[in-house]
Protein backbone atom coordinates (compact mmCIF):
# COMPACT_ATOMS: atom_id res chain seq x y z
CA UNK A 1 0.00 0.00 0.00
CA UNK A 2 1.36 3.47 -0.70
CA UNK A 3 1.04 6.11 1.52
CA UNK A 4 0.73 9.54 0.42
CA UNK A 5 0.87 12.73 1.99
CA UNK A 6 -2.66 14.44 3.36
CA UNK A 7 -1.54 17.68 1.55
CA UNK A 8 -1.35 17.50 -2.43
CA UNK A 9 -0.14 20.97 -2.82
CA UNK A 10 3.33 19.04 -1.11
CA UNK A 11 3.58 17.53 -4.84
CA UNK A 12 3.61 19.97 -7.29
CA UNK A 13 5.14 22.56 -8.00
CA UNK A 14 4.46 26.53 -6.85
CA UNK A 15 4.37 27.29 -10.61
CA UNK A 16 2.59 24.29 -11.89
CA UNK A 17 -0.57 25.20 -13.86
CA UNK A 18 -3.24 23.75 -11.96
CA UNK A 19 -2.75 26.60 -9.24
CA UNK A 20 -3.06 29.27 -11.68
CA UNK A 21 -6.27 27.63 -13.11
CA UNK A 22 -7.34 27.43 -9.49
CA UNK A 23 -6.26 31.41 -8.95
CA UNK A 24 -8.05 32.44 -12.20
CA UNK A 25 -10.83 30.51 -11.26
CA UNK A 26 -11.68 31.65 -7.69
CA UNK A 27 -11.66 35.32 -9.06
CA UNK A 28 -14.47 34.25 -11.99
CA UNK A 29 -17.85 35.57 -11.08
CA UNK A 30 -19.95 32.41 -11.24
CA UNK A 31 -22.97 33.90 -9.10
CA UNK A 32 -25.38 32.96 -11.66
CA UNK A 33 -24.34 29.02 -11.36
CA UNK A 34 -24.18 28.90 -8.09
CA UNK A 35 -27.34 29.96 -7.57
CA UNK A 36 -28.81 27.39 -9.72
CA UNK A 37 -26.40 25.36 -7.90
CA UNK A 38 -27.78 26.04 -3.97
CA UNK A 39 -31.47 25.86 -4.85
CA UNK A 40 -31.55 22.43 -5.89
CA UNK A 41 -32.70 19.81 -4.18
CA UNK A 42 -33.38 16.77 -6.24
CA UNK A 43 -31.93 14.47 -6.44
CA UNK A 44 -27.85 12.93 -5.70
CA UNK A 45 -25.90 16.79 -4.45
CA UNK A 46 -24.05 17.74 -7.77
CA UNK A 47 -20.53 18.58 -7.84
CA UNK A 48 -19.52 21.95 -6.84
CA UNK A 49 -19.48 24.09 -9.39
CA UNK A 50 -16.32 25.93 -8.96
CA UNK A 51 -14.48 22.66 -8.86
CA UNK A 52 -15.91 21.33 -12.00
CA UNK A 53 -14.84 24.51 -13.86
CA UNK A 54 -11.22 23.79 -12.07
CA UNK A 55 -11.33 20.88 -13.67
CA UNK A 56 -12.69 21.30 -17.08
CA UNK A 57 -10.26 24.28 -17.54
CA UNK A 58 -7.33 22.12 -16.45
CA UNK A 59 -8.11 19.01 -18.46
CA UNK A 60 -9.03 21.31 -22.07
CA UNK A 61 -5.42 23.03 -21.35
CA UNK A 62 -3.45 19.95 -21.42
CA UNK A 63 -5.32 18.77 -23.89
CA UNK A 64 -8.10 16.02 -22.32
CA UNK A 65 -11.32 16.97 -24.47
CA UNK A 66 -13.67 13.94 -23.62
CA UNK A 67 -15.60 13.27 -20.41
CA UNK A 68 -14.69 10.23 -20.02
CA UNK A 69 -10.69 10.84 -20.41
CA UNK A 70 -11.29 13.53 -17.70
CA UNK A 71 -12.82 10.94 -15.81
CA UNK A 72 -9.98 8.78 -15.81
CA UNK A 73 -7.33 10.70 -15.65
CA UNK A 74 -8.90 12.74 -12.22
CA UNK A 75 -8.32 8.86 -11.29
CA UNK A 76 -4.39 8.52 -11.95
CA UNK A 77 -3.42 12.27 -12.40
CA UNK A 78 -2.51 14.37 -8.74
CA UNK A 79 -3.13 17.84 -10.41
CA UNK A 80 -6.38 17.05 -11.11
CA UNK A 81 -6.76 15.80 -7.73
CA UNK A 82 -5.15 19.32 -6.34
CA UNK A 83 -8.51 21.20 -8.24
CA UNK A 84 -10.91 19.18 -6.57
């Protein structure tokens, strides 16, 4: 079993893209979405949006188009892990 640090930002890099996504991200005005976001109540609780945009952002920049590659790579990749 390996055993990883509890604190991802200890693996990459200050410079490494996904914080500057992340940055760029946090200053977006996504007010609209969220508050589609906070008045729903069927159903599973989606995603956060703000994350998902992390990660869409991140995946189309290094070139991950499809859902399902996003999917798997979020599985194998830390950076993607570090947007979450």
């Amino acid at each position: 079993m390996l055993l990883m640090s509890v604190c991802l930002q200890e693996w990459l890099p200050s410079d490494h893209l996904a914080y500057f996504i992340s940055d760029v991200v946090d200053h977006l005005d996504l007010s609209t979405i969220m508050r589609h976001y906070e008045d729903e109540e069927r159903g599973y609780p989606p995603y956060h949006p703000r994350m998902m945009v992390k990660v869409l952002l991140y995946a189309y920049c290094i070139g991950v188009p499809s859902s399902r590659k996003i999917e798997k790579s979020f599985m194998r990749m830390l950076p993607f892990e570090s947007e979450g």
